[in-house]
N, C-alpha and C. Protein backbone atom coordinates (compact mmCIF):
# COMPACT_ATOMS: atom_id res chain seq x y z
N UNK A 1 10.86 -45.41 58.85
CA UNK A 1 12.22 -44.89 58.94
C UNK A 1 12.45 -43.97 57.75
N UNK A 2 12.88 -42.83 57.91
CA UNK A 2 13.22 -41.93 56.99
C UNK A 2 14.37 -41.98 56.48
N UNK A 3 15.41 -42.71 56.87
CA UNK A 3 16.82 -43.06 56.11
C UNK A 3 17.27 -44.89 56.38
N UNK A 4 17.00 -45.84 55.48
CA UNK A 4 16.88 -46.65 55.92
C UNK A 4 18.37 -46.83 55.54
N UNK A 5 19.21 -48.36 55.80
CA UNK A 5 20.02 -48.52 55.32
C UNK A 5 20.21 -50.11 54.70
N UNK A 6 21.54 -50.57 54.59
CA UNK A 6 21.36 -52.09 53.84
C UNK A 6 21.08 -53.39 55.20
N UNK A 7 21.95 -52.48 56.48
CA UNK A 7 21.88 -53.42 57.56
C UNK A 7 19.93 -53.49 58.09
N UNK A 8 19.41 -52.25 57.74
CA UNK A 8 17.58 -52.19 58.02
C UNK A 8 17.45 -53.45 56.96
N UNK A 9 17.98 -53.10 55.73
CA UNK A 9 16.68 -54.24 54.68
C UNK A 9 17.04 -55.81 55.18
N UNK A 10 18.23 -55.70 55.97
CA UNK A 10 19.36 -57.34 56.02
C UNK A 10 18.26 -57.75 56.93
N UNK A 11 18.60 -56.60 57.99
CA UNK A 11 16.95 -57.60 59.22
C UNK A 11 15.84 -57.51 58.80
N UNK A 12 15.24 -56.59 57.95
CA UNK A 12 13.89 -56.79 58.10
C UNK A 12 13.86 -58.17 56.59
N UNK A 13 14.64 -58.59 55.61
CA UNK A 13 14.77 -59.60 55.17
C UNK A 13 14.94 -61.10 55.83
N UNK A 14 15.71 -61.23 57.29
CA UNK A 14 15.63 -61.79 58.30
C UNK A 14 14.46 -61.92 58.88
N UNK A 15 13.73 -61.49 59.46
CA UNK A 15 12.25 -61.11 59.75
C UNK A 15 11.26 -61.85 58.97
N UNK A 16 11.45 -61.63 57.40
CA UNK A 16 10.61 -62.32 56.67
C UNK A 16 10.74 -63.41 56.65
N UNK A 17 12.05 -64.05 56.31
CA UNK A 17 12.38 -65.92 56.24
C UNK A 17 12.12 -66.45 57.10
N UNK A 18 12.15 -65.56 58.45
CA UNK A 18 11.81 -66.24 60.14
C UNK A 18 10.44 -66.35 59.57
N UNK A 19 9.26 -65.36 59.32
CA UNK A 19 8.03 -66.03 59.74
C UNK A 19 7.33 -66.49 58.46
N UNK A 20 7.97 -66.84 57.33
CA UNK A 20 7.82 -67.59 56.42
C UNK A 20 8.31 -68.96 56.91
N UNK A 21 9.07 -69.22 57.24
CA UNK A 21 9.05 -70.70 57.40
C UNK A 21 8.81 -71.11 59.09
N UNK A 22 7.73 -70.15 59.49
CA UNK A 22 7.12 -70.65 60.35
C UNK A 22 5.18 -70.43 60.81
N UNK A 23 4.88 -71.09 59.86
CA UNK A 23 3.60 -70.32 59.96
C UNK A 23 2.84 -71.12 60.97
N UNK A 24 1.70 -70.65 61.49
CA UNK A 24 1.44 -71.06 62.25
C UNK A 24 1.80 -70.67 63.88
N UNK A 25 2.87 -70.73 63.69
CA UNK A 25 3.52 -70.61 65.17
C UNK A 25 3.24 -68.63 65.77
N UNK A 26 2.98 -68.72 66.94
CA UNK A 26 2.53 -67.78 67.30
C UNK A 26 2.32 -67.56 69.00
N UNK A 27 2.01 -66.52 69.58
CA UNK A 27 2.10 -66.31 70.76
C UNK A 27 -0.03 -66.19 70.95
N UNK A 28 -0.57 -66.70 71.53
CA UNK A 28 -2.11 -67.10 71.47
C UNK A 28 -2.32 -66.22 72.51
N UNK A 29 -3.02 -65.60 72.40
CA UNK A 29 -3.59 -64.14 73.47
C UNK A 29 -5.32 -64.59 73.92
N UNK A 30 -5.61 -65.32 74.44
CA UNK A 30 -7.27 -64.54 74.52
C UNK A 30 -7.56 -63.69 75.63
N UNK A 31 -8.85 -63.43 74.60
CA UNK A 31 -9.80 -62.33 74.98
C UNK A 31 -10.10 -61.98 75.92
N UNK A 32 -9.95 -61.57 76.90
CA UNK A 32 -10.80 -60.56 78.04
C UNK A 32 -11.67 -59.60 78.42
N UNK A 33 -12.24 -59.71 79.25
CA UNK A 33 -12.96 -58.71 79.51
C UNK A 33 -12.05 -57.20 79.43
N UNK A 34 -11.31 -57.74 80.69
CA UNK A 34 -10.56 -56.68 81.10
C UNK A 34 -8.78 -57.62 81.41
N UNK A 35 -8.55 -56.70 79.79
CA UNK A 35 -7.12 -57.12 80.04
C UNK A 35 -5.75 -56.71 80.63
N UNK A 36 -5.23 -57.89 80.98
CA UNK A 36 -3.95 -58.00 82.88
C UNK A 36 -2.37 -58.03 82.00
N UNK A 37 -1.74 -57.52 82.58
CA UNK A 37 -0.70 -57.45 82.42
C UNK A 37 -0.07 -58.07 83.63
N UNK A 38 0.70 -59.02 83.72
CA UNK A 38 1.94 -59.36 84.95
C UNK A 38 3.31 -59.96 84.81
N UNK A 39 4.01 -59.74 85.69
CA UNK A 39 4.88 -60.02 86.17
C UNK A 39 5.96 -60.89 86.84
N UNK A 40 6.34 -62.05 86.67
CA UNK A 40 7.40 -62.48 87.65
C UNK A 40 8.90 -62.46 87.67
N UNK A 41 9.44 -62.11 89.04
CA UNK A 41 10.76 -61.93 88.83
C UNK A 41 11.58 -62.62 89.67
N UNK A 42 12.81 -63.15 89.70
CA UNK A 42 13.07 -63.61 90.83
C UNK A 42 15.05 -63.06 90.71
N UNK A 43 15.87 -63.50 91.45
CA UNK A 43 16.90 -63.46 91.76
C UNK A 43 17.70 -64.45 92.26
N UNK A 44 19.37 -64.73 91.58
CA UNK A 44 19.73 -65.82 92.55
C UNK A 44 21.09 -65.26 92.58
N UNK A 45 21.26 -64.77 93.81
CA UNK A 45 22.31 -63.89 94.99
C UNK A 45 23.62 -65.00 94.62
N UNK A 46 24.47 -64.03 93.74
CA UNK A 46 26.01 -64.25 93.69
C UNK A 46 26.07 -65.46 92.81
N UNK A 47 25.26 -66.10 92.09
CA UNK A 47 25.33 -67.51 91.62
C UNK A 47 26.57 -68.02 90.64
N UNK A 48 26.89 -66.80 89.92
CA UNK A 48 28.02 -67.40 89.45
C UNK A 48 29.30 -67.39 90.38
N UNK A 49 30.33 -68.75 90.10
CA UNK A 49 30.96 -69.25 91.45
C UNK A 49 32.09 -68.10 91.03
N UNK A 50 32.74 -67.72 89.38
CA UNK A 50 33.69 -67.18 89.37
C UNK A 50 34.01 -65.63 89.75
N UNK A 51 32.25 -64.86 89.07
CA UNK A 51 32.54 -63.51 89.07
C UNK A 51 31.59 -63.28 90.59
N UNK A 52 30.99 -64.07 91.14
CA UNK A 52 29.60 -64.02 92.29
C UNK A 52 28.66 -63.29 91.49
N UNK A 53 28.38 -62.92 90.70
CA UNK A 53 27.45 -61.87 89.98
C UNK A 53 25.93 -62.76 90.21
N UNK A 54 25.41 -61.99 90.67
CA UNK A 54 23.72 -62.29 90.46
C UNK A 54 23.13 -62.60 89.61
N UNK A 55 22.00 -63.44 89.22
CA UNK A 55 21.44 -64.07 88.07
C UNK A 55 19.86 -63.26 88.52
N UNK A 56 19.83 -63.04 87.14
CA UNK A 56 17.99 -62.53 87.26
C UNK A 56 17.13 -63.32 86.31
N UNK A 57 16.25 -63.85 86.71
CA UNK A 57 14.78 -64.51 86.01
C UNK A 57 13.96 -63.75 86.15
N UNK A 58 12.99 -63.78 84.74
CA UNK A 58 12.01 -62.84 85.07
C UNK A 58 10.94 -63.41 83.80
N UNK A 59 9.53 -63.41 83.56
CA UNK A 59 8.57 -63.45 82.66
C UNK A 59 7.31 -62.46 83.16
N UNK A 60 6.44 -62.02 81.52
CA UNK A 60 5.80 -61.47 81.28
C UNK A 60 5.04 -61.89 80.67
N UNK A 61 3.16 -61.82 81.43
CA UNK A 61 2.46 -62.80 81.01
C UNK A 61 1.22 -61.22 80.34
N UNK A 62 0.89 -61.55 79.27
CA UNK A 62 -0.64 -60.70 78.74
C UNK A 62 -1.94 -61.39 78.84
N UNK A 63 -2.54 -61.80 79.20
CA UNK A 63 -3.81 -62.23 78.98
C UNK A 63 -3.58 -64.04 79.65
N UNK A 64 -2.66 -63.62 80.74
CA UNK A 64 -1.79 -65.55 81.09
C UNK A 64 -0.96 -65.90 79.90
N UNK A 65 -0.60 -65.13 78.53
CA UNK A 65 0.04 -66.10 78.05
C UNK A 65 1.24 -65.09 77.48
N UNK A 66 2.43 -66.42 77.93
CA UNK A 66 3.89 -65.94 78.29
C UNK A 66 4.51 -64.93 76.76
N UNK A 67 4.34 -63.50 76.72
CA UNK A 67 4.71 -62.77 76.34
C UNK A 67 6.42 -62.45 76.16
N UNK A 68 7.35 -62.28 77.41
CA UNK A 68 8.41 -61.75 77.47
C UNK A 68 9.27 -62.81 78.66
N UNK A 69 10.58 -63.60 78.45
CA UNK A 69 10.89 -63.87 79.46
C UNK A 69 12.52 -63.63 79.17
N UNK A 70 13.14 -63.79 79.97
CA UNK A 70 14.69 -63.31 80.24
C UNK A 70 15.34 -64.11 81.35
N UNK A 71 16.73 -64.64 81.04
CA UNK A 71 17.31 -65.11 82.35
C UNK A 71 18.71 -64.70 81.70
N UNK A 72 19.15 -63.84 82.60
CA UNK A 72 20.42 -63.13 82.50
C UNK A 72 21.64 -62.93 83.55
N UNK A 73 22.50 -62.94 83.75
CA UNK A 73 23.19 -62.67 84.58
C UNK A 73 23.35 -61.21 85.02
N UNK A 74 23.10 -60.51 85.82
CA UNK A 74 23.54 -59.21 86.49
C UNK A 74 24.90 -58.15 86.14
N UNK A 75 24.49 -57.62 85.62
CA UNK A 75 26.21 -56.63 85.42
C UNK A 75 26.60 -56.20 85.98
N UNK A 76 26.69 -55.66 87.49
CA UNK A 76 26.85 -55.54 88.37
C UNK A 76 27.09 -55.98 89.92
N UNK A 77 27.69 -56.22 90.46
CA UNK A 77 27.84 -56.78 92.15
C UNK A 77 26.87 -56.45 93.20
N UNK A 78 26.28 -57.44 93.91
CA UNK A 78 24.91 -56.70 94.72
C UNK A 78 25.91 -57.10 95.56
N UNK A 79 25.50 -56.61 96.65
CA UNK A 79 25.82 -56.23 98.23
C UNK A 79 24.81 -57.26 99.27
N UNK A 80 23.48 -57.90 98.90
CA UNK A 80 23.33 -58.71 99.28
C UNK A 80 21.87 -58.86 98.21
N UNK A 81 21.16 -60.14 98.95
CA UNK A 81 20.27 -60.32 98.46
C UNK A 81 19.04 -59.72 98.13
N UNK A 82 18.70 -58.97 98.55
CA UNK A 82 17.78 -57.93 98.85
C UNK A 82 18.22 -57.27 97.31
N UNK A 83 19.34 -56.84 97.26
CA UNK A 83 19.64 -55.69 96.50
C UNK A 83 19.51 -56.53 95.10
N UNK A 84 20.17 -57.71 95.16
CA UNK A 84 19.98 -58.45 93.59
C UNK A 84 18.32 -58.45 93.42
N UNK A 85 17.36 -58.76 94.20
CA UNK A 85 15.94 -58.73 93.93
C UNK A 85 15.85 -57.85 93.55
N UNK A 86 16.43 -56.51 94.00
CA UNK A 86 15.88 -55.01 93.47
C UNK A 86 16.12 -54.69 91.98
N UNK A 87 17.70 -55.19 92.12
CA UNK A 87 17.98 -55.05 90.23
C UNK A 87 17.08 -55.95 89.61
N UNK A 88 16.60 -57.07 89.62
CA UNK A 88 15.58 -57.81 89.37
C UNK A 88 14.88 -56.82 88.69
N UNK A 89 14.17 -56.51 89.93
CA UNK A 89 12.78 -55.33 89.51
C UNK A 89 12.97 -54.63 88.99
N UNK A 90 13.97 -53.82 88.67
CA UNK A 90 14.38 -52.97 88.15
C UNK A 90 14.87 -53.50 86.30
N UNK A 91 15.15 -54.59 86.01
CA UNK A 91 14.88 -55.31 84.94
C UNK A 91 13.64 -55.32 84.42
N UNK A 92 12.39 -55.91 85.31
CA UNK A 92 11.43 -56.38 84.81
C UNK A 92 10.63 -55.28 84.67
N UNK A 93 10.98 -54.10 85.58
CA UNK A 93 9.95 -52.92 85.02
C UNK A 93 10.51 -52.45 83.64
N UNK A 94 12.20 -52.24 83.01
CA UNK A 94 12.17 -52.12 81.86
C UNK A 94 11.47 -52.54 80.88
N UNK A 95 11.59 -54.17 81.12
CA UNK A 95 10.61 -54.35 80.19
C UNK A 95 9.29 -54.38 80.13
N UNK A 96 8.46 -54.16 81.40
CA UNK A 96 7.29 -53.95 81.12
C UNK A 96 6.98 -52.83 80.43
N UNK A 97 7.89 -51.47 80.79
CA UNK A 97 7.50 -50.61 80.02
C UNK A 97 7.97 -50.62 78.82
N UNK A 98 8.78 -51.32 78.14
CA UNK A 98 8.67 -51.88 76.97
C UNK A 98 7.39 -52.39 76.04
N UNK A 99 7.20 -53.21 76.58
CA UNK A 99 5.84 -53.85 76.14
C UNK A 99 4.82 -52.85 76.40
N UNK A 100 4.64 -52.42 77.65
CA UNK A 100 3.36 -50.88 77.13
C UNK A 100 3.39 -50.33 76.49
N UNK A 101 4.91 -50.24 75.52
CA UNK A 101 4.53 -48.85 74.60
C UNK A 101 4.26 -49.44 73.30
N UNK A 102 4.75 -50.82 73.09
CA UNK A 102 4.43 -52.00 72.24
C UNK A 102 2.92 -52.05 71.98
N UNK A 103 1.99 -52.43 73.05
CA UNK A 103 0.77 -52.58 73.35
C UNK A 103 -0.05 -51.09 73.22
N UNK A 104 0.72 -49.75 73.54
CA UNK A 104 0.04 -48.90 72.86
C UNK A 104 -0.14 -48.23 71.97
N UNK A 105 1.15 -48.72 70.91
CA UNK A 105 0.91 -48.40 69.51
C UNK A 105 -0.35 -49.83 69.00
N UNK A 106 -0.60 -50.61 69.63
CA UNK A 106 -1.21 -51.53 68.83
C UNK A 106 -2.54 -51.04 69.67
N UNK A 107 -2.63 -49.93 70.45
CA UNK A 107 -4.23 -49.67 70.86
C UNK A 107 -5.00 -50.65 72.13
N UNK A 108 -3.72 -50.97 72.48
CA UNK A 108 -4.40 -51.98 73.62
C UNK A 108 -4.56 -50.77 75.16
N UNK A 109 -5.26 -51.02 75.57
CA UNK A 109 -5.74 -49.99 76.67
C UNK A 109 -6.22 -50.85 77.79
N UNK A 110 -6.62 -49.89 78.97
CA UNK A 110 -6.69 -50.66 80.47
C UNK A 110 -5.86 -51.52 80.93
N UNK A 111 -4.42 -51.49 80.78
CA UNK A 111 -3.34 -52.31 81.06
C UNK A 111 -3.00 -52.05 82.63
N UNK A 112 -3.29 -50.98 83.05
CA UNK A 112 -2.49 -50.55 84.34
C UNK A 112 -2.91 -50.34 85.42
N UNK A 113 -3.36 -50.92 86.93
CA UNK A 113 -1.76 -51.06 87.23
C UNK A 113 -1.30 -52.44 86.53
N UNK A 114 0.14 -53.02 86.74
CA UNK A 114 0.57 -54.30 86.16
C UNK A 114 0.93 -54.68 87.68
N UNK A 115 0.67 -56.50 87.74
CA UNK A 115 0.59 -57.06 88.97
C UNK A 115 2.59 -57.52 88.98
N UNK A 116 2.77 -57.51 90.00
CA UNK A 116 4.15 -57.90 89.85
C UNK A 116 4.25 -58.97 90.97
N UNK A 117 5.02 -59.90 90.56
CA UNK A 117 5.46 -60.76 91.79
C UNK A 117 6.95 -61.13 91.75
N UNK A 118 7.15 -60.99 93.30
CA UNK A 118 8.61 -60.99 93.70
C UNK A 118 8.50 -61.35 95.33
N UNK A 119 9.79 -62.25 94.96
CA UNK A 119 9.71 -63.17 96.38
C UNK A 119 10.39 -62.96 97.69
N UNK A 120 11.08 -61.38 97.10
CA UNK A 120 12.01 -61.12 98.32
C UNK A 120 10.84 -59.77 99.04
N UNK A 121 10.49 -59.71 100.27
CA UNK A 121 9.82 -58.96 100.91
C UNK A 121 10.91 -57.62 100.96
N UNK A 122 11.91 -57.58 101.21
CA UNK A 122 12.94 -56.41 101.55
C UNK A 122 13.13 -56.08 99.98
N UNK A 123 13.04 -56.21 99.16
CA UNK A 123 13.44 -56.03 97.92
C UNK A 123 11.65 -55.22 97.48
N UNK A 124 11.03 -55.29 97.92
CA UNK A 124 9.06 -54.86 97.79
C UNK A 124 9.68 -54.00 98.78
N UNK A 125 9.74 -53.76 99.76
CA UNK A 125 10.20 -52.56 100.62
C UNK A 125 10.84 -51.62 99.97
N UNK A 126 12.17 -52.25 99.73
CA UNK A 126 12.79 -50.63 98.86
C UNK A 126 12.10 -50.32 97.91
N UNK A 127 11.33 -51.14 97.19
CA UNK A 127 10.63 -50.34 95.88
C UNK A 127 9.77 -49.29 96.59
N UNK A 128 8.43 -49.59 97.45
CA UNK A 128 7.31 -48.98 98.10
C UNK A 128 7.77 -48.00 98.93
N UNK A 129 9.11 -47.77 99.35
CA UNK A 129 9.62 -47.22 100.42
C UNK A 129 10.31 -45.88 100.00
N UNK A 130 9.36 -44.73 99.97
CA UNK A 130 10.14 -43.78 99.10
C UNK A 130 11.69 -43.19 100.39
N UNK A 131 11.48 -43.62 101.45
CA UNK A 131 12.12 -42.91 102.78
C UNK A 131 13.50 -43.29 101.79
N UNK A 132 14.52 -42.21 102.49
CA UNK A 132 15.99 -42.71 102.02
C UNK A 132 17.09 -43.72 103.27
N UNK A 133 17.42 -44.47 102.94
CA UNK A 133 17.84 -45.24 103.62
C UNK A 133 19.89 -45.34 103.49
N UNK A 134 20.62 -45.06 104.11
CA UNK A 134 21.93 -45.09 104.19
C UNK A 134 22.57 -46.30 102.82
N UNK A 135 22.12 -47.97 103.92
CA UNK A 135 22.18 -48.87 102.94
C UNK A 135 21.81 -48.94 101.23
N UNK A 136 20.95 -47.88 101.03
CA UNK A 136 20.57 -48.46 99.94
C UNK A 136 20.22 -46.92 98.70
N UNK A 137 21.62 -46.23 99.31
CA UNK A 137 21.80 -44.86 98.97
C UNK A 137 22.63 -45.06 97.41
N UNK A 138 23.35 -46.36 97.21
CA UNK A 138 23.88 -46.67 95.79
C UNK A 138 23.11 -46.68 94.88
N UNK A 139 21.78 -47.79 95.34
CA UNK A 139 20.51 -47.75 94.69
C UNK A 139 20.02 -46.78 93.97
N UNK A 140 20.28 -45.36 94.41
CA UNK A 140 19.15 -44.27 94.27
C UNK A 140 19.47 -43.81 92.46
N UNK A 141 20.40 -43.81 92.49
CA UNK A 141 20.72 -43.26 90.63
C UNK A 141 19.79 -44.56 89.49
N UNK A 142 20.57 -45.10 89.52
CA UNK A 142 20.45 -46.18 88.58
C UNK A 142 18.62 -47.05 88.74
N UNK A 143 18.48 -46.99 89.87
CA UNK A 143 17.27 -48.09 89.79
C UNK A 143 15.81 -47.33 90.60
N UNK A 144 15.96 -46.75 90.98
CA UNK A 144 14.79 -46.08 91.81
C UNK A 144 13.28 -45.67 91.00
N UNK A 145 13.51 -45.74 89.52
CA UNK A 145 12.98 -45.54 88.75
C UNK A 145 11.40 -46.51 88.71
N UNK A 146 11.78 -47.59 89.62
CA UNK A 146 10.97 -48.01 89.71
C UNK A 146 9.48 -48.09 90.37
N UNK A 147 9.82 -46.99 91.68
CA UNK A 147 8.44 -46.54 92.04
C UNK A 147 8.31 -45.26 91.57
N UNK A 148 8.44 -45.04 90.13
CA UNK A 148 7.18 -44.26 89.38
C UNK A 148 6.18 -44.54 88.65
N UNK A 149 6.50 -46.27 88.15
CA UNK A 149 5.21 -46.73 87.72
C UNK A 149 4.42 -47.07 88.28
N UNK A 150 3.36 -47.42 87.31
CA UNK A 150 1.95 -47.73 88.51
C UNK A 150 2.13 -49.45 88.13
N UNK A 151 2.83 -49.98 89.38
CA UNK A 151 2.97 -51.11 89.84
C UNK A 151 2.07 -51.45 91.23
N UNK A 152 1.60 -53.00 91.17
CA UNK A 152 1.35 -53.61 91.99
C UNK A 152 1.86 -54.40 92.71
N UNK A 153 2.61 -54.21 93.70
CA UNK A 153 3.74 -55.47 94.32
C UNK A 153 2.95 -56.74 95.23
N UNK A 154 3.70 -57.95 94.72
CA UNK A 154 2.89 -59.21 95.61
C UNK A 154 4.20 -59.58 95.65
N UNK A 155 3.95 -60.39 97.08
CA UNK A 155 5.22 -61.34 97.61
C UNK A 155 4.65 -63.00 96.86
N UNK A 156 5.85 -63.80 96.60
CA UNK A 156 5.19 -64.45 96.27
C UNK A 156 6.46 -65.50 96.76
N UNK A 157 5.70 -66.63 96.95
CA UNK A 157 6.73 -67.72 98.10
C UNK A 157 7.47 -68.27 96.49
N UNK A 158 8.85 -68.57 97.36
CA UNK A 158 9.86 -69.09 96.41
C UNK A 158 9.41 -70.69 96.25
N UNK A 159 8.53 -71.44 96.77
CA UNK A 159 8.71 -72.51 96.33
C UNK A 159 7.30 -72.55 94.97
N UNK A 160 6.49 -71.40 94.80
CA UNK A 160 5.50 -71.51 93.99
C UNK A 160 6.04 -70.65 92.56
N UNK A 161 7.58 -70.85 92.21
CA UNK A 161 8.23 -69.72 91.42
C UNK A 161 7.94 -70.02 90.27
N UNK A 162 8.27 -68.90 89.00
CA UNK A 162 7.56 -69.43 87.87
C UNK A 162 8.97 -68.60 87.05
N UNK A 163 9.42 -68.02 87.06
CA UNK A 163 11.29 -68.05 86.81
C UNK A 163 11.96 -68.76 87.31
């Protein structure tokens, strides 16, 4: 940083006491041949009783071991289920591409494609589905972003969920 300030030294002083009084503790990566990047995401349509807002789960695994996970509520109103899966995805690709650019300042390479799993089949449709569709014409600003990465989509049954 070329202009730091007192709130930079406050966290990165924060930073230090965190992993000073935790040594040891750590996120354990092994080795691969050829190292995987993935994905799980899931959705739960309207769950809160007051606002209905959608809940999103999601983790990020490097080498199988749990890197990134998130369970958040939705800022927005889906229209149905389908569409909360999509914001889903549309979460979890942020942060994957988060973590790629993480992983390529640290020189990690052959990451891509990244495997994704998501349990709603219509929600893997609109991603793969460049056609424009009436229903899902709100979609197009905000989230569509997602079939430009090089993603791998898998359906994956809700009772084998890992969010």
């Amino acid at each position: 940083m070329h202009k730091p300030l007192k709130s930079h030294l406050k966290i990165a002083l924060k930073v230090l006491r965190y992993l000073k009084g935790s040594p040891g503790k750590g996120i354990h990566i092994v080795k691969q041949p050829k190292p995987s990047l993935e994905a799980f995401v899931d959705a739960d349509w309207a769950k809160c009783i007051f606002t209905r807002k959608s809940e999103t789960g999601l983790c990020v695994k490097l080498n199988g071991s749990l890197v990134s996970w998130k369970n958040e509520k939705q800022n927005t109103l889906s229209k149905s289920s389908a569409e909360a899966e999509y914001r889903a995805i549309a979460s979890v690709t942020s942060e994957i591409v988060w973590i790629l650019k993480i992983l390529k300042e640290l020189n990690w390479k052959h990451l891509l494609p990244v495997n994704l799993f998501c349990d709603s089949q219509a929600a893997i449709k609109i991603a793969v589905n460049p056609v424009f569709h009436e229903r899902t014409k709100h979609l197009e600003i905000d989230l569509h972003f997602v079939r430009e990465k090089n993603l791998i989509w898998s359906f994956e049954n809700s009772k084998d969920k890992y969010c």
